[in-house]
Protein backbone atom coordinates (compact mmCIF):
# COMPACT_ATOMS: atom_id res chain seq x y z
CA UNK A 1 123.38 85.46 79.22
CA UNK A 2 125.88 87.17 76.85
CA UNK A 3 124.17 89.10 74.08
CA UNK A 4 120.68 88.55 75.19
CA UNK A 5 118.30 91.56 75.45
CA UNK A 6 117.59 92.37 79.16
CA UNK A 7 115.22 95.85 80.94
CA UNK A 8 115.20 96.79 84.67
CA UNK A 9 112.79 97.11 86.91
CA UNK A 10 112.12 98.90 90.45
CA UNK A 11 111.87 96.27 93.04
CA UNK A 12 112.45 96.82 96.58
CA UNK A 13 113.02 93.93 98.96
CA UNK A 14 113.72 91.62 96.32
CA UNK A 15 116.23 89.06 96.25
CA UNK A 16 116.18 86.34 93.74
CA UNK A 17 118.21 83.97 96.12
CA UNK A 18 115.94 84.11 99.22
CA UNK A 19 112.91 84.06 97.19
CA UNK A 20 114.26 81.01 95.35
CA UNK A 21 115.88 79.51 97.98
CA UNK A 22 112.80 79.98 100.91
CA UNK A 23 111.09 76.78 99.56
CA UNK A 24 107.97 78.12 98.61
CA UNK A 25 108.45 77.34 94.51
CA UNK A 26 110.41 74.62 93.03
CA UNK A 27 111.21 75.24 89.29
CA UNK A 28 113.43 78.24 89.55
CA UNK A 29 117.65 77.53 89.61
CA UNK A 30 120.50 79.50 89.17
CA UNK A 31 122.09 79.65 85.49
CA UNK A 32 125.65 79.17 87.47
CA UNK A 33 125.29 77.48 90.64
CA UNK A 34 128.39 78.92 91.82
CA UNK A 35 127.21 82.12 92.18
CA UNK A 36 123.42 81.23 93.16
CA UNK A 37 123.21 84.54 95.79
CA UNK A 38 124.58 87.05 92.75
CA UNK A 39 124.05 85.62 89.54
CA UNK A 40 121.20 84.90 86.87
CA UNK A 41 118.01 82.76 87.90
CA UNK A 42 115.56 81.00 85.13
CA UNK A 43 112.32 79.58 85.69
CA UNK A 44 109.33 78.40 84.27
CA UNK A 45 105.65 79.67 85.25
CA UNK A 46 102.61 79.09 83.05
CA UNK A 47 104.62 77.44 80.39
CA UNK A 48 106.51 80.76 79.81
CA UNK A 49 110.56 80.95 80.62
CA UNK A 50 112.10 84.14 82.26
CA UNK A 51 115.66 84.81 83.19
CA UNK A 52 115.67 87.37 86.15
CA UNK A 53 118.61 88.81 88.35
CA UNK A 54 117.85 91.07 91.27
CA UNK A 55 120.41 93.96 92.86
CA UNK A 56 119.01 94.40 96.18
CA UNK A 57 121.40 97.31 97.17
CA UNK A 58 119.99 99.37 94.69
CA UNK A 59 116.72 98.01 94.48
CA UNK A 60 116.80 96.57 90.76
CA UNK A 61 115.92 93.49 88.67
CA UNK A 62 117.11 92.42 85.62
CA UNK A 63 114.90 90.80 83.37
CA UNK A 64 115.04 88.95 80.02
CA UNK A 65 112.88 86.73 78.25
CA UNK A 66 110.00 88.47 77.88
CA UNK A 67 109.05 93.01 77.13
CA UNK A 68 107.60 95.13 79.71
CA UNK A 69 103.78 94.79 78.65
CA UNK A 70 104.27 90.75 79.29
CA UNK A 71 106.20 91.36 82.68
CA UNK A 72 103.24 93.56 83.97
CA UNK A 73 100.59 91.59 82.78
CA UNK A 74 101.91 88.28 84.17
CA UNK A 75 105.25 88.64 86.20
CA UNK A 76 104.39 91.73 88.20
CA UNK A 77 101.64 90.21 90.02
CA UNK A 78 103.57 86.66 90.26
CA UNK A 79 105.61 88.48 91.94
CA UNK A 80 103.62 90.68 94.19
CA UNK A 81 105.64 93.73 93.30
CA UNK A 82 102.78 96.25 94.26
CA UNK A 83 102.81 94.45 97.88
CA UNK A 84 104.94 97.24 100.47
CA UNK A 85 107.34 94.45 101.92
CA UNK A 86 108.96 97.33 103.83
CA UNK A 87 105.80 97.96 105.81
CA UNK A 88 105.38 94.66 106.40
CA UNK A 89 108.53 94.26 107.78
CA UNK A 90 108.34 96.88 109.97
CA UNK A 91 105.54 95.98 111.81
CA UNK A 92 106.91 92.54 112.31
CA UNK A 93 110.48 94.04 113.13
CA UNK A 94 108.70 95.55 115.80
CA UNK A 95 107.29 92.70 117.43
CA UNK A 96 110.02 91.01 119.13
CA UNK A 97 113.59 90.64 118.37
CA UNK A 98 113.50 86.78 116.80
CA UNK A 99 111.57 88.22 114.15
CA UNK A 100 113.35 91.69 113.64
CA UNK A 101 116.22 88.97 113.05
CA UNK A 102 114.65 86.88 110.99
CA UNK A 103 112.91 90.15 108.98
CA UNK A 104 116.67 91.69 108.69
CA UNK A 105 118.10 88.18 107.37
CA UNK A 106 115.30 87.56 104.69
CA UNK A 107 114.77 91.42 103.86
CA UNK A 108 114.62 90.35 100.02
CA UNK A 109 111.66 87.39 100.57
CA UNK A 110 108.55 87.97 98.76
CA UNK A 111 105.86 85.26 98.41
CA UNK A 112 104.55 84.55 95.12
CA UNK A 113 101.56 84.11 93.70
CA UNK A 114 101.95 80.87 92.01
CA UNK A 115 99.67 78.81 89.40
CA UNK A 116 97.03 76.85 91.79
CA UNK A 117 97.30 73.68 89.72
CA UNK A 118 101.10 73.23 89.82
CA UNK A 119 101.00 74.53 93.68
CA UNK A 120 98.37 71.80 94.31
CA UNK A 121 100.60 69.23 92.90
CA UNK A 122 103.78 70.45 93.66
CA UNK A 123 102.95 70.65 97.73
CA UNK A 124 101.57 66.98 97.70
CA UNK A 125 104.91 65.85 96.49
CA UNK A 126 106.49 67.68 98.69
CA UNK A 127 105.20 65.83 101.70
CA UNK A 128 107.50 64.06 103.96
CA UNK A 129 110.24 65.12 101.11
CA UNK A 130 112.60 67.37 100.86
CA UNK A 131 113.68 70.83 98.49
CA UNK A 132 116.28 68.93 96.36
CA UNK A 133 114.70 65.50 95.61
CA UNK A 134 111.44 67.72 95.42
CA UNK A 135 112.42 69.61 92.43
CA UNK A 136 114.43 66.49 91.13
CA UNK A 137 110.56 65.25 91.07
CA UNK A 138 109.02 67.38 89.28
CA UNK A 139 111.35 68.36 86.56
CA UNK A 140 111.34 64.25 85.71
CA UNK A 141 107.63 64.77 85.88
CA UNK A 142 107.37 68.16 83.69
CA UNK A 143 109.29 66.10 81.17
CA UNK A 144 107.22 63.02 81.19
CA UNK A 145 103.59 64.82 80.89
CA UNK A 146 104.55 68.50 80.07
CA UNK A 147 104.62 70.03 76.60
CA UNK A 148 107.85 71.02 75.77
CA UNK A 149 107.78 74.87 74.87
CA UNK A 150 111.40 75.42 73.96
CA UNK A 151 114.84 75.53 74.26
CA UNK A 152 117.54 77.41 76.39
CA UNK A 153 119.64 79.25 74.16
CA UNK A 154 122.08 79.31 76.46
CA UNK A 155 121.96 75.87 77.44
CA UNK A 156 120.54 73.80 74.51
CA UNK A 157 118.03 72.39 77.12
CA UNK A 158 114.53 71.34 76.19
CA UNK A 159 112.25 73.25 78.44
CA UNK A 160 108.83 71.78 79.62
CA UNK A 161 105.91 73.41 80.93
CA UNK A 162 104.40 72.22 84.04
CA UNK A 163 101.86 69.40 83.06
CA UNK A 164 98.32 70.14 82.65
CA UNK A 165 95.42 69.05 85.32
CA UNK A 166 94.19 67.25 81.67
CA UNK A 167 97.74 65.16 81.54
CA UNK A 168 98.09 63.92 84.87
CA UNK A 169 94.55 63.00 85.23
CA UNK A 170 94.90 60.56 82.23
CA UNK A 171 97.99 59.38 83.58
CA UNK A 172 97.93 56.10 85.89
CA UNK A 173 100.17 56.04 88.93
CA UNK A 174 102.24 53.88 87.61
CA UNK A 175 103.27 55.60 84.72
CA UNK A 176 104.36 58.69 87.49
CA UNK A 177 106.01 56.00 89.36
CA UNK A 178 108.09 55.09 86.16
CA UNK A 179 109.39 58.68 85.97
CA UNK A 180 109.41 60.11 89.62
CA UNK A 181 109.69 57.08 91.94
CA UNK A 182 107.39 59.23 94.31
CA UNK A 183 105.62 55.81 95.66
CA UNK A 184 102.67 56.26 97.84
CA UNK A 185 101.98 59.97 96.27
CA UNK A 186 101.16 58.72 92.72
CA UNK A 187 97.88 57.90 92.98
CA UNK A 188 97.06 61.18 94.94
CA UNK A 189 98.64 62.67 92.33
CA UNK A 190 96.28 61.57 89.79
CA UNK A 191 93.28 61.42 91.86
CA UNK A 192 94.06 65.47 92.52
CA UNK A 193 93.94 66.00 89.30
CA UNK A 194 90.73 64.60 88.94
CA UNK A 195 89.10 66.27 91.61
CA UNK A 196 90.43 69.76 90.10
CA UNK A 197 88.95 69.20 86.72
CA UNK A 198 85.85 67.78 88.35
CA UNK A 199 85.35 71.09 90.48
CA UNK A 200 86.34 73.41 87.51
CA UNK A 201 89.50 74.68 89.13
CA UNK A 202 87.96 75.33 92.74
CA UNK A 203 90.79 75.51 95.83
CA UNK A 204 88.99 77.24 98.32
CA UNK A 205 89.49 74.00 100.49
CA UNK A 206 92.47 72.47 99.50
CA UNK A 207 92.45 69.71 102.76
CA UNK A 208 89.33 67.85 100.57
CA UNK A 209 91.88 67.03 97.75
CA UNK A 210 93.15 63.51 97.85
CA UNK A 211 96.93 63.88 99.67
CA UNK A 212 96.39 67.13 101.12
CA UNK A 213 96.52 67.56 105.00
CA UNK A 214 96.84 70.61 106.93
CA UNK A 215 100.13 71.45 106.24
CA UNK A 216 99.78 71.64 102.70
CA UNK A 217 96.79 72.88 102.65
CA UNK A 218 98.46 75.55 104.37
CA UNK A 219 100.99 75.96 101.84
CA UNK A 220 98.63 75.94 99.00
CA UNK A 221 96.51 78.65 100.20
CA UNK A 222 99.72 80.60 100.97
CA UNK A 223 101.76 80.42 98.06
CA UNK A 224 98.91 81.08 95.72
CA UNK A 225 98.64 83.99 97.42
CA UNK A 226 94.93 83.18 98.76
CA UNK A 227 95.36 84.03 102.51
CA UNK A 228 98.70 85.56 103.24
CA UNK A 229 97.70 85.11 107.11
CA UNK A 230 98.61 81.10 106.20
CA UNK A 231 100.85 79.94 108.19
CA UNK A 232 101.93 76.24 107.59
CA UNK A 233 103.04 74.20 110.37
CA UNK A 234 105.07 71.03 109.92
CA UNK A 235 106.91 69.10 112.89
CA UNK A 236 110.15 71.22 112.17
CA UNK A 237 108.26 74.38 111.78
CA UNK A 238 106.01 73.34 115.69
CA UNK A 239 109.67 72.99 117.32
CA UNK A 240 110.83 76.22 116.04
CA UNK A 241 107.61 78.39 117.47
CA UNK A 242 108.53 76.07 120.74
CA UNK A 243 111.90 77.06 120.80
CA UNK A 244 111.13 80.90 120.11
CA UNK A 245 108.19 81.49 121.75
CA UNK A 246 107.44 79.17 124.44
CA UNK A 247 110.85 78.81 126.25
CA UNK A 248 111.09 76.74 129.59
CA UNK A 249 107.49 75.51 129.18
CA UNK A 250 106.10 72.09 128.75
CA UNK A 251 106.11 71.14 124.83
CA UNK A 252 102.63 72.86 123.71
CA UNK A 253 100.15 70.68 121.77
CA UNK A 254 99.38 71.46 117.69
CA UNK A 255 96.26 73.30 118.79
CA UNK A 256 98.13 75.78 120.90
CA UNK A 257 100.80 76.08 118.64
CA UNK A 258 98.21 77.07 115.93
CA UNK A 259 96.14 79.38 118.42
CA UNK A 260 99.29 81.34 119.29
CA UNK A 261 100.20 81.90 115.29
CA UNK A 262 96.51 82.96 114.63
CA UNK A 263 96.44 85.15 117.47
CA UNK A 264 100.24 86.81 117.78
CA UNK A 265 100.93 86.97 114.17
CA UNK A 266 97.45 87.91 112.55
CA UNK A 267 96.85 88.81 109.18
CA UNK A 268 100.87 88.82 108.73
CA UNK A 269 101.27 85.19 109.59
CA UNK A 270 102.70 83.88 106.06
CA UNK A 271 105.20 86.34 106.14
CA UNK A 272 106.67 85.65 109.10
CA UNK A 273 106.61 81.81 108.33
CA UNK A 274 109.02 82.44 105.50
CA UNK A 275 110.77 85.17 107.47
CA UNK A 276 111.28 82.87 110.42
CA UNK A 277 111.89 79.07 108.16
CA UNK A 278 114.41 80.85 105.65
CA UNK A 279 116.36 82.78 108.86
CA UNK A 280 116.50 79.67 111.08
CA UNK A 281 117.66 77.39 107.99
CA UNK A 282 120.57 80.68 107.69
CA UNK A 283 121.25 79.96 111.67
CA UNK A 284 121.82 76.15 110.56
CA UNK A 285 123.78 76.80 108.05
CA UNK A 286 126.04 79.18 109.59
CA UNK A 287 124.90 82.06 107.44
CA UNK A 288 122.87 84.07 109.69
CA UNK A 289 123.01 85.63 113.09
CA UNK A 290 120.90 84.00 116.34
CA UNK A 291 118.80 87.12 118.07
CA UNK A 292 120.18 85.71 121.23
């Protein structure tokens, strides 16, 4: 980053490593790996690059690759910086203490509000998958079908913009299987695609696309910030509500998992889904502290 041009910006509760890291976006890594929780971050959304650090202690980010009028017409709201995270963690602090834990762990979360085509894509690949080999994806697919748009000064790296719904559609699943090896979820890939230029851009109910079930349907209407009150369920995500919430008892069935999210987390559900995955994932890792 030496000698590039860089302006700050006010951002409370942000932190570029848990928002990065949470495993709601997949084309954002950290310029030195070494210091992932401290350092620079560069991503690519909308086929523009930006370079972004975050100081949580004093509230600031860092920002380079683009001027102020381009960060607040695009970036601000990709970032849902005029969202109060502090009031929403509050009122799920005050819930119960699991949350207040996870809420105090993940202070610097925030979900973004992602580009519905590369969500929609993005979330069928990452089906029965996981982060790494997920990203590993879709870079080798950004370079086979994505325009290239540049390259990393710092890096020499050709940068490619996520392909469009026009690309992959023409594509045949065996030509993603050549550069991805994601099997079974090629053709759903292309048939997606399809369907999204067929219904001019239309997501309002994800589950009809070709290789989307509940769960990342879930995740799709979440992350492109849709309904915030989304709150996807997967088999690791079921045994964590279990654990927390339904101690002692006999193992509760999908639809009573699902009728105690709607009905104990509300319109906040999202947020504590990231609070709660990204905290537990800490616990496992030895990183963060169990409320018990």
């Amino acid at each position: 980053m030496a000698n590039t041009e860089f302006f700050t910006v006010k951002a409370d509760h942000f932190d570029c490593y848990q928002i990065f890291t949470c495993g709601q976006c997949f084309r954002w890594r950290p310029e030195n790996p070494s210091n992932a929780a401290g350092g620079w971050w560069k991503g690519i959304v909308r086929g523009r690059l930006l370079k972004i650090k975050s100081y949580s202690a004093v509230g600031l980010v860092y920002v380079a690759g683009c001027d102020r009028a381009e960060f607040d017409a695009v970036w601000r709201d990709y970032f849902d910086l005029d969202t109060d995270y502090g009031a929403i963690g509050e009122y799920l602090s005050g819930m119960d203490e699991k949350l207040a834990a996870a809420v105090r762990y993940g202070s610097g979360i925030r979900i973004l509000r992602q580009e519905p085509f590369e969500t929609l894509i993005s979330f069928i690949i990452s089906a029965n998958n996981n982060i790494p080999r997920i990203t590993k994806c879709i870079e080798a697919l950004c370079r086979r079908f994505g325009e290239a748009i540049g390259v990393d000064d710092a890096t020499g790296e050709v940068l490619y913009a996520f392909p469009t719904p026009e690309a992959l559609a023409a594509a045949t699943p065996e030509q993603i299987s050549d550069s991805t090896h994601l099997g079974y979820r090629c053709p759903y890939i292309v048939a997606a695609a399809r369907q999204y230029i067929d219904r001019g851009g239309d997501l309002s109910d994800p589950e009809s696309y070709t290789g989307v079930g509940p769960k990342v349907a879930s995740c799709i209407q979440l992350f492109t910030g849709v309904n915030t009150d989304s709150f996807p369920v997967d088999v690791w995500v079921r045994r964590l509500i279990t654990e927390l919430y339904f101690p002692g008892a006999a193992e509760p069935s999908l639809a009573e998992i699902n009728g105690f999210i709607k009905s104990y987390f509300t319109k906040y559900g999202g947020y504590a889904q990231q609070y709660l995955f990204f905290w537990r994932r800490g616990i496992e890792k030895g990183g963060a502290d169990n409320a018990d």
